[in-house]
N, C-alpha and C. Protein backbone atom coordinates (compact mmCIF):
# COMPACT_ATOMS: atom_id res chain seq x y z
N UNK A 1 0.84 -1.17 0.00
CA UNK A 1 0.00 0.00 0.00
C UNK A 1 0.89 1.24 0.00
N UNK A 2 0.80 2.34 -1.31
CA UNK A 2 1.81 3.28 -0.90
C UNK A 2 0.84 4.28 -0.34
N UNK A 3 1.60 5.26 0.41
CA UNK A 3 0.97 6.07 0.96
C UNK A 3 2.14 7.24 1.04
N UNK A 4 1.52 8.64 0.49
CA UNK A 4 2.81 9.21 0.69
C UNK A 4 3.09 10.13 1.72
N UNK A 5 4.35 10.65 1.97
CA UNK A 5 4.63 11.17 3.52
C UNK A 5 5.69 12.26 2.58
N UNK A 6 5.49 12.98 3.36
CA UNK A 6 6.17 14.74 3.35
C UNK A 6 7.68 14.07 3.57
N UNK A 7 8.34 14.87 3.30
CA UNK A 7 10.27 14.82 3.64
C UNK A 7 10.41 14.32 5.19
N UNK A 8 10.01 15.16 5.88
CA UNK A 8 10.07 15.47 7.12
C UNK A 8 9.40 13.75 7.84
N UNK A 9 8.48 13.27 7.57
CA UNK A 9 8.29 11.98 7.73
C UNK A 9 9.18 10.83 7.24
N UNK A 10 9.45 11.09 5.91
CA UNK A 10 10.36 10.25 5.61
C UNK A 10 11.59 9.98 6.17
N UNK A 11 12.26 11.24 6.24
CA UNK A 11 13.37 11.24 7.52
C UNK A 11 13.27 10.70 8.57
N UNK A 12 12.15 10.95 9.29
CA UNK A 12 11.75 10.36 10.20
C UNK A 12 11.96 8.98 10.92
N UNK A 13 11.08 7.91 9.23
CA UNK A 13 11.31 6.70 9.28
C UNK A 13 12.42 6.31 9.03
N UNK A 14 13.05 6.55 8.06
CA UNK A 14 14.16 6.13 7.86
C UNK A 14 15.54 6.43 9.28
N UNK A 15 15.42 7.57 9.94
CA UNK A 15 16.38 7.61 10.97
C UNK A 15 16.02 6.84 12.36
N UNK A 16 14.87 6.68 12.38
CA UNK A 16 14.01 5.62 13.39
C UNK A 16 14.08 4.30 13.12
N UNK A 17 13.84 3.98 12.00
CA UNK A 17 13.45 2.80 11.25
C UNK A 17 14.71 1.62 10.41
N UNK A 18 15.26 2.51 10.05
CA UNK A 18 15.89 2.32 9.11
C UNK A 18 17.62 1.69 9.37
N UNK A 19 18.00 3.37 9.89
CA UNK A 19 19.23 3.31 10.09
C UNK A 19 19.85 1.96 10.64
N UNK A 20 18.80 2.39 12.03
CA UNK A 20 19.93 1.26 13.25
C UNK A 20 20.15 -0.31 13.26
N UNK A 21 19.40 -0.52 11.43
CA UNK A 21 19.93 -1.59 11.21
C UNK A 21 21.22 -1.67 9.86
N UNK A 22 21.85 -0.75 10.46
CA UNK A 22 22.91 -0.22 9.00
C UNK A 22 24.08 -1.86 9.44
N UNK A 23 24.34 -1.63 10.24
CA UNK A 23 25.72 -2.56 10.89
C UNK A 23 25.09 -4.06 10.34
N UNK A 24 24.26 -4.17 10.67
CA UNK A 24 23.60 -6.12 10.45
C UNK A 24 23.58 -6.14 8.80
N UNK A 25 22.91 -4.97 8.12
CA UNK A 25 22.87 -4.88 6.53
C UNK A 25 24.28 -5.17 6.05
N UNK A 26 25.08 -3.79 6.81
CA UNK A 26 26.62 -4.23 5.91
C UNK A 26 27.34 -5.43 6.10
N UNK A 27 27.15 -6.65 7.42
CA UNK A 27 27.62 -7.49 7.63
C UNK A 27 27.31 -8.75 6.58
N UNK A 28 26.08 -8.62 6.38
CA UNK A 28 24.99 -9.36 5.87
C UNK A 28 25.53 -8.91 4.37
N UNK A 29 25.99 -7.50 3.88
CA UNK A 29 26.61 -7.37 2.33
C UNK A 29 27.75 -8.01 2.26
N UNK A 30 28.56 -8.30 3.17
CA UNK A 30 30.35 -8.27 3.38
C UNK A 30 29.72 -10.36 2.57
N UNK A 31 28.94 -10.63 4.00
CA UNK A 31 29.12 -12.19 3.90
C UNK A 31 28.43 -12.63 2.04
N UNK A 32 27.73 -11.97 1.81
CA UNK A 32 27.76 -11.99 0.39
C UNK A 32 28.40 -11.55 -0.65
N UNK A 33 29.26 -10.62 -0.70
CA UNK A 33 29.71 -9.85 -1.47
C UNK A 33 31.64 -10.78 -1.28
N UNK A 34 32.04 -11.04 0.08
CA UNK A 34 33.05 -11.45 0.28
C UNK A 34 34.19 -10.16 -0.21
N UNK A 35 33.79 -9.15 0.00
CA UNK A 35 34.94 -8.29 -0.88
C UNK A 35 33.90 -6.58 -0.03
N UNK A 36 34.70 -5.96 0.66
CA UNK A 36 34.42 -4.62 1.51
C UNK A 36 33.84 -3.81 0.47
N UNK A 37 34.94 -3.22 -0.54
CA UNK A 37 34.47 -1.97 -1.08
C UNK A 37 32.75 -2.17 -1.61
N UNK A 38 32.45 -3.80 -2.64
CA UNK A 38 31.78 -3.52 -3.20
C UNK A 38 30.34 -3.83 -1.97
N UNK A 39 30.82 -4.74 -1.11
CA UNK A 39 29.93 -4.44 0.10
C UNK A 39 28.76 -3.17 0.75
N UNK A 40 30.30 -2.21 1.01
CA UNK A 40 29.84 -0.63 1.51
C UNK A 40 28.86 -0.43 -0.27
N UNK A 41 29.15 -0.25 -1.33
CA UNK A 41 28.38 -0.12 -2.47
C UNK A 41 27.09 -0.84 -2.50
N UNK A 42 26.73 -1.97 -1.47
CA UNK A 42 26.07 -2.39 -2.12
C UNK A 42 24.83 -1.77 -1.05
N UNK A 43 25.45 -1.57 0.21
CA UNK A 43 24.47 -1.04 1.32
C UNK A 43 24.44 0.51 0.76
N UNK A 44 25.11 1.33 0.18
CA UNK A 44 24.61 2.63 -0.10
C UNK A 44 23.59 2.51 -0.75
N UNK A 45 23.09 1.62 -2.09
CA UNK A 45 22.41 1.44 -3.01
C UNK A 45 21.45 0.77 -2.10
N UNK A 46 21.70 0.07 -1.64
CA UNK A 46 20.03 -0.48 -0.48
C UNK A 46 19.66 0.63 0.26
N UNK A 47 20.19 1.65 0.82
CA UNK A 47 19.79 2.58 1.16
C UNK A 47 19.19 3.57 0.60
N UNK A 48 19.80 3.50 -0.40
CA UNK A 48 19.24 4.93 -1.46
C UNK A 48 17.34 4.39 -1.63
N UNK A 49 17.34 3.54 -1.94
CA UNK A 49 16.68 2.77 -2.28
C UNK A 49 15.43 2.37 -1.54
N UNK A 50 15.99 2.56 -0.86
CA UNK A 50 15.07 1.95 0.30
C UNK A 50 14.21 3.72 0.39
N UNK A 51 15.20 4.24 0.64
CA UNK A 51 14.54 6.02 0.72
C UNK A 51 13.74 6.47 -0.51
N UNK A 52 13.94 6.10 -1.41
CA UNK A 52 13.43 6.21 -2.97
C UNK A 52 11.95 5.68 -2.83
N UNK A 53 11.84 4.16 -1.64
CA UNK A 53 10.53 3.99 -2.10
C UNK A 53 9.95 3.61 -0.47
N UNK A 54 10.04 4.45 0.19
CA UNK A 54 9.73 4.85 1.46
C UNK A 54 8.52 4.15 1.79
N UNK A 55 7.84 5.20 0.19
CA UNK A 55 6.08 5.41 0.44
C UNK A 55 5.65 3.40 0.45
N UNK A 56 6.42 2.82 0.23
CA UNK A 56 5.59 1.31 -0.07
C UNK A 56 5.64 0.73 1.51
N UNK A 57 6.64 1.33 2.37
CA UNK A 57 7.08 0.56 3.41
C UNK A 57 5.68 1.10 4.30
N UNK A 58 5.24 -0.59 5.21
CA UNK A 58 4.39 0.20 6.12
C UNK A 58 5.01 0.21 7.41
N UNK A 59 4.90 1.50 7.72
CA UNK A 59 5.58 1.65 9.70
C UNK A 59 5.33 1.08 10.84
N UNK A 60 6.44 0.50 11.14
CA UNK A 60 6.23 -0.08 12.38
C UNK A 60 6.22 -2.01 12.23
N UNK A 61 6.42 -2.07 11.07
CA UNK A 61 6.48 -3.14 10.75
C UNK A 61 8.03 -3.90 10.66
N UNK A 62 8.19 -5.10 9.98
CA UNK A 62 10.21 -5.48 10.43
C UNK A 62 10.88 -4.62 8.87
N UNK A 63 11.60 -3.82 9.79
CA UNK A 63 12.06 -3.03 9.10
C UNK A 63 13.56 -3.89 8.32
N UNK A 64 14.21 -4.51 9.47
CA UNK A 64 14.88 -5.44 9.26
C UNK A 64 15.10 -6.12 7.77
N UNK A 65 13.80 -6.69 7.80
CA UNK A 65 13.01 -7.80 6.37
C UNK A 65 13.23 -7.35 5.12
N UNK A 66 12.76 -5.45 5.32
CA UNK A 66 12.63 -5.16 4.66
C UNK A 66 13.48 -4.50 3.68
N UNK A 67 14.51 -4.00 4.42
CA UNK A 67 16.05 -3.71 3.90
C UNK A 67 16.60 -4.85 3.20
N UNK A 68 16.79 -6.11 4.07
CA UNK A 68 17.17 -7.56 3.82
C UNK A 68 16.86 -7.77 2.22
N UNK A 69 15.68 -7.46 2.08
CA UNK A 69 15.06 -7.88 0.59
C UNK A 69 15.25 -6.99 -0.21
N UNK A 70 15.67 -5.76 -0.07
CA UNK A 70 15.57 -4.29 -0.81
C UNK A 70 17.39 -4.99 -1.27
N UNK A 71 17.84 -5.36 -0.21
CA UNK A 71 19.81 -5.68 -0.35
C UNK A 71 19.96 -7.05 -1.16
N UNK A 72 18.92 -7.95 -1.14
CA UNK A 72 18.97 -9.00 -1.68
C UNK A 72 18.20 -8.98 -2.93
N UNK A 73 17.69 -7.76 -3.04
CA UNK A 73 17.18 -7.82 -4.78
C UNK A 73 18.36 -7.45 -5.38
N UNK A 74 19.21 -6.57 -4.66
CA UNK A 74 20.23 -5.55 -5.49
C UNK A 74 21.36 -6.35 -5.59
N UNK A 75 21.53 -7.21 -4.88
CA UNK A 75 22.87 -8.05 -5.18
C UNK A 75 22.47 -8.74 -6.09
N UNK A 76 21.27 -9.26 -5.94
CA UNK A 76 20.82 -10.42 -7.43
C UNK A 76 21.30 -9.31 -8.70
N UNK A 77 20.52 -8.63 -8.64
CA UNK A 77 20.45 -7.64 -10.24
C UNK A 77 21.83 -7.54 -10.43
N UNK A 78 22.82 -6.79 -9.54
CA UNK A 78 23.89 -6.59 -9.61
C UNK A 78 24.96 -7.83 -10.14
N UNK A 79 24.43 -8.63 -9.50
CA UNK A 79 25.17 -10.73 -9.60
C UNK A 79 25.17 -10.67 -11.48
N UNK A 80 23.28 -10.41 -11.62
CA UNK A 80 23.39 -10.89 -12.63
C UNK A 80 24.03 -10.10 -13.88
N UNK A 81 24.06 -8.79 -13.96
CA UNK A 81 24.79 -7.69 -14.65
C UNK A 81 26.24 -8.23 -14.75
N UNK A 82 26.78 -8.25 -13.51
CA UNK A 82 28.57 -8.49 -13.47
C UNK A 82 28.70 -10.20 -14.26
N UNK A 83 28.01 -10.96 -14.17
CA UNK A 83 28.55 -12.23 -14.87
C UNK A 83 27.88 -11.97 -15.98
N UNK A 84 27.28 -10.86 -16.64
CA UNK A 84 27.21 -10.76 -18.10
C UNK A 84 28.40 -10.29 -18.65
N UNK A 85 29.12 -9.51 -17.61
CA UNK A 85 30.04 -8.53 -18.61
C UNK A 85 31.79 -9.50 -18.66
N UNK A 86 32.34 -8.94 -19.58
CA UNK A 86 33.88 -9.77 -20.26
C UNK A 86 34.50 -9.40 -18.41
N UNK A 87 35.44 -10.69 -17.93
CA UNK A 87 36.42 -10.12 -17.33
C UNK A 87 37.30 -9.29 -17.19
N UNK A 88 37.29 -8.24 -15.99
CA UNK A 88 38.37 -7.29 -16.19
C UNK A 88 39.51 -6.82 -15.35
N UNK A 89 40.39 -6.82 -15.80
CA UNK A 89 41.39 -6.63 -14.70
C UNK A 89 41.93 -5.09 -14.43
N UNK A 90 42.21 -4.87 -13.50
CA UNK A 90 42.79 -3.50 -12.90
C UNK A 90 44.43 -2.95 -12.74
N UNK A 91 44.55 -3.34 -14.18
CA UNK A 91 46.24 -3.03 -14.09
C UNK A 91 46.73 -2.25 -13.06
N UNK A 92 46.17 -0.93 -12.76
CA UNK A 92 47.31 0.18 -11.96
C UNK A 92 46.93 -0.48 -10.63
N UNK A 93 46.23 -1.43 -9.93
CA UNK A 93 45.64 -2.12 -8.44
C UNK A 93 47.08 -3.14 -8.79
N UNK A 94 47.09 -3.66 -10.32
CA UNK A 94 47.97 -5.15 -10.09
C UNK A 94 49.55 -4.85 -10.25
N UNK A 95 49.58 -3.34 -10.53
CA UNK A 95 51.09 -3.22 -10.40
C UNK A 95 51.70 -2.45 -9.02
N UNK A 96 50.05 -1.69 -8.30
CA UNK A 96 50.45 -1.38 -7.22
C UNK A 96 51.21 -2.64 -5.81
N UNK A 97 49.89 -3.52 -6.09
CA UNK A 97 50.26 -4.47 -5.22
C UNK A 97 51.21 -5.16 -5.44
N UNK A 98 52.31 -5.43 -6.45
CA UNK A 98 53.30 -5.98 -6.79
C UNK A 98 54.25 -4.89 -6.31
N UNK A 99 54.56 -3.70 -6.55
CA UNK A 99 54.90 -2.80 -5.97
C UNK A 99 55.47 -2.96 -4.55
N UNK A 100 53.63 -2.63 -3.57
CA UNK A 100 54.00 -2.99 -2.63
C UNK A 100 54.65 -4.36 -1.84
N UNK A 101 54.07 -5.26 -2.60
CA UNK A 101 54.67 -6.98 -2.13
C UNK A 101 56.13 -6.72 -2.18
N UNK A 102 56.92 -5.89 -2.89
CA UNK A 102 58.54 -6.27 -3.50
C UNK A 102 58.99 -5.05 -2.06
N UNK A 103 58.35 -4.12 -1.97
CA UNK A 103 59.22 -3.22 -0.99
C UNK A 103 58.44 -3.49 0.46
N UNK A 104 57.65 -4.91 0.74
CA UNK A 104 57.65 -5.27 2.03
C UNK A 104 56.48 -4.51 2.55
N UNK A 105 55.55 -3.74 1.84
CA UNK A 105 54.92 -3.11 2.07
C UNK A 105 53.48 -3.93 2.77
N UNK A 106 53.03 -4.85 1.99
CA UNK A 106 51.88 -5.36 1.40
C UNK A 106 51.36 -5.69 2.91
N UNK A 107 52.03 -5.47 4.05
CA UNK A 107 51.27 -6.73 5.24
C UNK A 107 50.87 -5.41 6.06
N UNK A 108 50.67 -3.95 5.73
CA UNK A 108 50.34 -2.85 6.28
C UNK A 108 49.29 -2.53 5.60
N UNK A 109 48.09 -3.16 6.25
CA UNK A 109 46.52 -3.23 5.62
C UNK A 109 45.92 -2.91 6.51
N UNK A 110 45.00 -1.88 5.99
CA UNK A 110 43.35 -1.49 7.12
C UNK A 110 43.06 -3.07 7.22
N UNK A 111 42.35 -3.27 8.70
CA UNK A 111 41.71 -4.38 9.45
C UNK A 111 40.10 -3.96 9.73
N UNK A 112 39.61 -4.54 8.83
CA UNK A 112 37.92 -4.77 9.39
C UNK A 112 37.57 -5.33 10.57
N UNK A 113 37.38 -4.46 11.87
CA UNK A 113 36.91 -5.85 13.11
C UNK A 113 36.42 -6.06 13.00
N UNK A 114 34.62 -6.12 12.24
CA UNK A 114 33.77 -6.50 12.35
C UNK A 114 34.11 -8.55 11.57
N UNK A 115 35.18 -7.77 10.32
CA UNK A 115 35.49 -9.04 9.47
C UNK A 115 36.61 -9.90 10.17
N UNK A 116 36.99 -9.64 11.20
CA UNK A 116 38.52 -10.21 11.84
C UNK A 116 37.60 -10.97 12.96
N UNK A 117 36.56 -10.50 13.23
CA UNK A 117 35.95 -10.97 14.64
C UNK A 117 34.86 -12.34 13.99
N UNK A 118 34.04 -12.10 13.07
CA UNK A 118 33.32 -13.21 12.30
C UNK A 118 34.89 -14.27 11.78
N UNK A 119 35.57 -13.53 10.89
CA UNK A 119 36.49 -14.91 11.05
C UNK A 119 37.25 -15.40 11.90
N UNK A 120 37.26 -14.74 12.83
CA UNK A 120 38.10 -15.85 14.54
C UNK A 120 36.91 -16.32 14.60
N UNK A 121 35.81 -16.05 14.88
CA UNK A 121 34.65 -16.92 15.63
C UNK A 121 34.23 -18.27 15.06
N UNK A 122 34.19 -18.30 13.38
CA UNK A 122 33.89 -19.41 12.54
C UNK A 122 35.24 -19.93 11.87
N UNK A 123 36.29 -19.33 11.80
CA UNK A 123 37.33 -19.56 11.10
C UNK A 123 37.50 -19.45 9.61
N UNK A 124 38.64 -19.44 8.74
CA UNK A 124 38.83 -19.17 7.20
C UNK A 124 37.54 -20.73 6.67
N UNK A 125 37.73 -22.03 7.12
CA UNK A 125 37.13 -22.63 6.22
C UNK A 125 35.89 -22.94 6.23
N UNK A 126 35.09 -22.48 7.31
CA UNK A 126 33.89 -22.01 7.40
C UNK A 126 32.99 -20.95 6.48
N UNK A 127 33.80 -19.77 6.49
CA UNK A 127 33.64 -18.66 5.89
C UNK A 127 33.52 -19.09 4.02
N UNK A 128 34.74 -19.89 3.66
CA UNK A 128 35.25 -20.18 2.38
C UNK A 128 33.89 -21.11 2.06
N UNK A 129 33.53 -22.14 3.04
CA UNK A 129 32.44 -22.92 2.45
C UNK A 129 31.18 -22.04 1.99
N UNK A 130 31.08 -21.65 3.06
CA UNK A 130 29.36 -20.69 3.13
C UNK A 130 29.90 -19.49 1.65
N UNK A 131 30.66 -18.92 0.91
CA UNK A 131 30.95 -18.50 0.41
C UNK A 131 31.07 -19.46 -0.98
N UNK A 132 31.66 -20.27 -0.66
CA UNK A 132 31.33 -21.12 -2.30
C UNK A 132 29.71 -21.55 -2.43
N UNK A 133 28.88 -21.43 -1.63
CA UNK A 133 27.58 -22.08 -1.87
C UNK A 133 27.41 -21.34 -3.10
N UNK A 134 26.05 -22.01 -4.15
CA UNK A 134 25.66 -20.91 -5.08
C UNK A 134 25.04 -20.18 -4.21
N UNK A 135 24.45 -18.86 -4.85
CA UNK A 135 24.02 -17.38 -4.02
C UNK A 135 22.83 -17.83 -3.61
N UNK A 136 22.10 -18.80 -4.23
CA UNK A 136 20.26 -19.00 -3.43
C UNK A 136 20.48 -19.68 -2.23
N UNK A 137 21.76 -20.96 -2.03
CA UNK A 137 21.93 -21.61 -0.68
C UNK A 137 22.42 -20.15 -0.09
N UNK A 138 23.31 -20.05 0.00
CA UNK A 138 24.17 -18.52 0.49
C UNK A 138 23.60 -17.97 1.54
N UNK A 139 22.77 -17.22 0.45
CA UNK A 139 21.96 -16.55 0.64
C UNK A 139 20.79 -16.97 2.09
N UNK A 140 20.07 -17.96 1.65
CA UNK A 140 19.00 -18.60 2.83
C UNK A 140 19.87 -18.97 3.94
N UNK A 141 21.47 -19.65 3.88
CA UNK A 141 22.03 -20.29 5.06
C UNK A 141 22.24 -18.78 5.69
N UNK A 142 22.86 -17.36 5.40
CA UNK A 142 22.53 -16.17 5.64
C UNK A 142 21.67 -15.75 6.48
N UNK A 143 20.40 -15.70 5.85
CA UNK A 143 18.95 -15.11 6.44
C UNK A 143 18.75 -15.97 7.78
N UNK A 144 18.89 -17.51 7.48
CA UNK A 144 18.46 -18.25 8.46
C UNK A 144 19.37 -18.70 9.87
N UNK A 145 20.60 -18.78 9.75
CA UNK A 145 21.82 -19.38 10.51
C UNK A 145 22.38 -17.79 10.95
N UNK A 146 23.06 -17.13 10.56
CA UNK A 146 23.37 -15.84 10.66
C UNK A 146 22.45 -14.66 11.21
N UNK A 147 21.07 -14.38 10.18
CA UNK A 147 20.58 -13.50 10.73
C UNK A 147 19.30 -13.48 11.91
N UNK A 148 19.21 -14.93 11.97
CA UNK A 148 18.20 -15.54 12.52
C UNK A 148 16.76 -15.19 12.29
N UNK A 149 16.48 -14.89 10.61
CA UNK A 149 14.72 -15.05 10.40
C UNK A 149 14.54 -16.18 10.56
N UNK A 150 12.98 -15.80 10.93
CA UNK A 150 12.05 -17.23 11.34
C UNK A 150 11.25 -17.93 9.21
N UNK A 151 11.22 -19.16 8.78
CA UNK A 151 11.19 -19.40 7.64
C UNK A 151 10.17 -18.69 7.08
N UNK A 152 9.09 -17.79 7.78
CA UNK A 152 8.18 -17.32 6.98
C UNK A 152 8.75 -16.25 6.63
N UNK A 153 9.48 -15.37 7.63
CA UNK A 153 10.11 -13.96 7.27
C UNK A 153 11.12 -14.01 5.76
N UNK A 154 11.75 -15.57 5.68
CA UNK A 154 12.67 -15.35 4.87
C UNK A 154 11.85 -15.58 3.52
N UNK A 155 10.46 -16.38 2.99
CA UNK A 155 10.24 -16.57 2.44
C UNK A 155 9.48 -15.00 1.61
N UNK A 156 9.24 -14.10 2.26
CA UNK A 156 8.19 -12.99 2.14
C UNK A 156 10.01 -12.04 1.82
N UNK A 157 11.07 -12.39 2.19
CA UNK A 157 12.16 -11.73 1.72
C UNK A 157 12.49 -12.21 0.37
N UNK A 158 12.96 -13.14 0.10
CA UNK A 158 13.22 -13.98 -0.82
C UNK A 158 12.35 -14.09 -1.82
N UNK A 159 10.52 -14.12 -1.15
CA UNK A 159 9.59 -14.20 -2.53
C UNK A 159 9.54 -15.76 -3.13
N UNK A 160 9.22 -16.53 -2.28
CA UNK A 160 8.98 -17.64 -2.53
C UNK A 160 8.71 -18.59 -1.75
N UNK A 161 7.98 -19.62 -1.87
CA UNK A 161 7.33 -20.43 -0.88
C UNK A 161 7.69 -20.73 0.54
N UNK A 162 6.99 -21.00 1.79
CA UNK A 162 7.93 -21.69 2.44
C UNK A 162 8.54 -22.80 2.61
N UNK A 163 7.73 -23.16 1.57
CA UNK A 163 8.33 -25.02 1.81
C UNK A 163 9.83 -24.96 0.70
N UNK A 164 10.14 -24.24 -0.16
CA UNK A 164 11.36 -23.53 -0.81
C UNK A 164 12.25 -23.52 -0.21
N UNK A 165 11.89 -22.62 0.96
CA UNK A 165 12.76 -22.10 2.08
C UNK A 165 13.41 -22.92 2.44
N UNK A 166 12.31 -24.27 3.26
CA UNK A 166 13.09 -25.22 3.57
C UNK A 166 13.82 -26.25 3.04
N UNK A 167 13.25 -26.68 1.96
CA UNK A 167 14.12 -27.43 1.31
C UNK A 167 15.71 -26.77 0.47
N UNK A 168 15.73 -25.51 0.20
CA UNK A 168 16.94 -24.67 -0.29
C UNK A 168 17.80 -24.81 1.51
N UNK A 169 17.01 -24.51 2.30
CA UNK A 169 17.72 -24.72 3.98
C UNK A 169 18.44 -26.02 4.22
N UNK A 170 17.59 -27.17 3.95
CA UNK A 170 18.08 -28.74 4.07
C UNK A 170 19.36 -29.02 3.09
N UNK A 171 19.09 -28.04 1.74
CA UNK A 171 20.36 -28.56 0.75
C UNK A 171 21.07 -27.85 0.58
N UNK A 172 20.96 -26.94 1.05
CA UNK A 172 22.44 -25.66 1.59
C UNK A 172 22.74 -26.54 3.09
N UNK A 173 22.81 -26.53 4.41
CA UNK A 173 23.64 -27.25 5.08
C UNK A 173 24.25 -28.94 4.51
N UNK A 174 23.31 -29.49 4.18
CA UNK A 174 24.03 -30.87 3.50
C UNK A 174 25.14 -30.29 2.72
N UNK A 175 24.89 -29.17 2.03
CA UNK A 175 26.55 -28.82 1.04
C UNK A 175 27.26 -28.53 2.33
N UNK A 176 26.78 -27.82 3.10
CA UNK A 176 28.14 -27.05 4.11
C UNK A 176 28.96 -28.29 4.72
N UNK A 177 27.08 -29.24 5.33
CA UNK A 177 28.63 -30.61 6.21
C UNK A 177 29.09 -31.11 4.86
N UNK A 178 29.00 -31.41 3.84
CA UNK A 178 30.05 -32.23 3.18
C UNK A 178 30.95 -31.51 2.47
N UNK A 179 30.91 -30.12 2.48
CA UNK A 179 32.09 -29.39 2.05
C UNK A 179 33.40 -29.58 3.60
N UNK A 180 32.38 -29.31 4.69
CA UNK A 180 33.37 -29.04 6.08
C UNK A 180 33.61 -30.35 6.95
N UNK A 181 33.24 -31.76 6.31
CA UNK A 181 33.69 -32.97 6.81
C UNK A 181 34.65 -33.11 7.26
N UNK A 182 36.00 -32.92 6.43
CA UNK A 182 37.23 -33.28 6.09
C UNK A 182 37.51 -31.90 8.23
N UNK A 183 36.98 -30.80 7.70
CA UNK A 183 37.50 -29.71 9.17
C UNK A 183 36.83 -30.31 10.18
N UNK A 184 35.77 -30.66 10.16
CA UNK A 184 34.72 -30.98 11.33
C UNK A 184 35.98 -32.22 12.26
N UNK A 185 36.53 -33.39 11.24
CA UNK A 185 37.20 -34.71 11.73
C UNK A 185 38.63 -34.31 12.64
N UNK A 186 39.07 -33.13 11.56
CA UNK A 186 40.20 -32.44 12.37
C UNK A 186 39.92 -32.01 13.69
N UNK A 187 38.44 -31.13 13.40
CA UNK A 187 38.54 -30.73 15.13
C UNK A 187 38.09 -31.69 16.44
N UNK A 188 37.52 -32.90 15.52
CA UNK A 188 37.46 -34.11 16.71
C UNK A 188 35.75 -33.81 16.37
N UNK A 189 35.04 -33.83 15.46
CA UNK A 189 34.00 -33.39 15.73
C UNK A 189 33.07 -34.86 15.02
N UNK A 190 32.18 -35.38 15.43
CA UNK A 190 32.18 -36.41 14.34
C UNK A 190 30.91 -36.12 14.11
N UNK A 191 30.14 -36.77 12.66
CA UNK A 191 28.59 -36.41 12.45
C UNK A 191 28.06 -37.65 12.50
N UNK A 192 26.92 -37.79 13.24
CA UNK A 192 26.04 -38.96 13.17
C UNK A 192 25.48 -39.35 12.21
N UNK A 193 25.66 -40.36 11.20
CA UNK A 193 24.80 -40.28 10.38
C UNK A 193 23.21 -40.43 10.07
N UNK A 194 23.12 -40.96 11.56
CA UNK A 194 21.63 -40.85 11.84
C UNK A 194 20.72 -39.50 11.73
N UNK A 195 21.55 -39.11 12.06
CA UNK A 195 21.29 -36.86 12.54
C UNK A 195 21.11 -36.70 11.20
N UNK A 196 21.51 -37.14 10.27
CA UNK A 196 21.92 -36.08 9.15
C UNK A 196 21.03 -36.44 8.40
C-alpha cells in the first residue's frame, strides 16, 4: 500500500526505522559480497533505495526484512549484470600491489573488526564454504543461521514459498557438512549419520 509522507516523515522513518539496522545490513553485504568496497556499495544502493521507495514501506512493521530484501534484490540484479560482462582486470591495483609486495609493504593493511571478529569466531574454512555455496543456498544459510529469520520472514524476503525455504535450507547445510567434513574430523568433531 503506498501512501505518501512529506520529507520530514520520511526522515523520520528512515532515521528511526531504518538506520539502526545499518551494521547487520553491511555485515549481511560483506558475507555476500566477500569483498568490503563492493559491500559498503552495495548497502549505499540499499539505502538509497530503500529512501526512494519509502512510500511502499508500512511503519512499524520489520524493518529489518525489509532492507534484507531491498539488499537481496540488489545483489541479485547486480550478480546478474557483473557475470554478463567480459572479465576485467585492474592493471594500476595489479602493479600497485606488486609494488607494494617487493618493498615489504603489502602486510600494512586497514583491518575490518567486524570481518577479523566473524572470522576468529567461525574460522577461514567455514567462511570459504558458506561463500562457495551458489548465491540462493548462500543466501538462505545467511537469512536463516546468521541472521536468525524465522522461515516465513525469509520466504516474504526472498519471494517464494515456504516449503522452498526449507528445502533450499536442508540442501544448503548438507553442502556445508560435506564441504566441512574433512575440518569438522580435524577438530574431533564427528557427524552422526543418523542426525543427518
Amino acid at each position: 500500500m503506498k501512501q505518501e509522507l512529506d520529507k520530514t516523515e520520511k526522515d523520520a522513518i528512515f532515521e528511526k526505522e531504518f538506520l539502526p539496522h545499518i551494521d547487520s545490513l553491511y555485515n549481511f553485504a560483506i558475507f555476500l559480497e566477500n569483498n568490503e568496497e563492493i559491500a559498503k556499495d552495495l548497502l549505499q544502493e540499499t539505502y538509497l533505495r530503500a529512501y526512494k521507495f519509502i512510500n511502499y514501506y508500512e511503519k512499524g512493521t520489520n524493518a529489518k526484512a525489509w532492507l534484507i530484501r531491498i539488499l537481496k534484490n540488489t545483489f541479485i540484479n547486480e550478480y546478474r549484470r557483473r557475470s554478463k560482462l567480459p572479465v576485467q582486470i585492474d592493471f594500476e591495483e595489479t602493479y600497485q600491489q606488486a609494488d607494494e609486495d617487493e618493498a615489504g609493504e603489502g602486510t600494512t593493511q586497514n583491518v575490518d573488526l567486524r570481518q577479523e571478529i566473524y572470522n576468529n569466531l567461525v574460522g577461514d574454512e567455514i567462511t570459504k564454504a558458506v561463500n562457495a555455496l551458489p548465491v540462493d543456498y548462500r543466501l538462505i544459510i545467511l537469512l536463516c543461521d546468521v541472521e536468525g529469520f524465522k522461515y516465513d520472514e525469509i520466504a516474504k524476503i526472498i519471494d517464494v514459498p515456504i516449503g522452498t525455504v526449507r528445502s533450499r535450507l536442508h540442501r544448503a547445510r548438507n553442502m556445508l557438512k560435506e564441504k566441512l567434513k574433512d575440518y569438522a574430523a580435524k577438530r574431533g568433531y564427528t557427524i552422526n549419520e543418523t542426525q543427518a
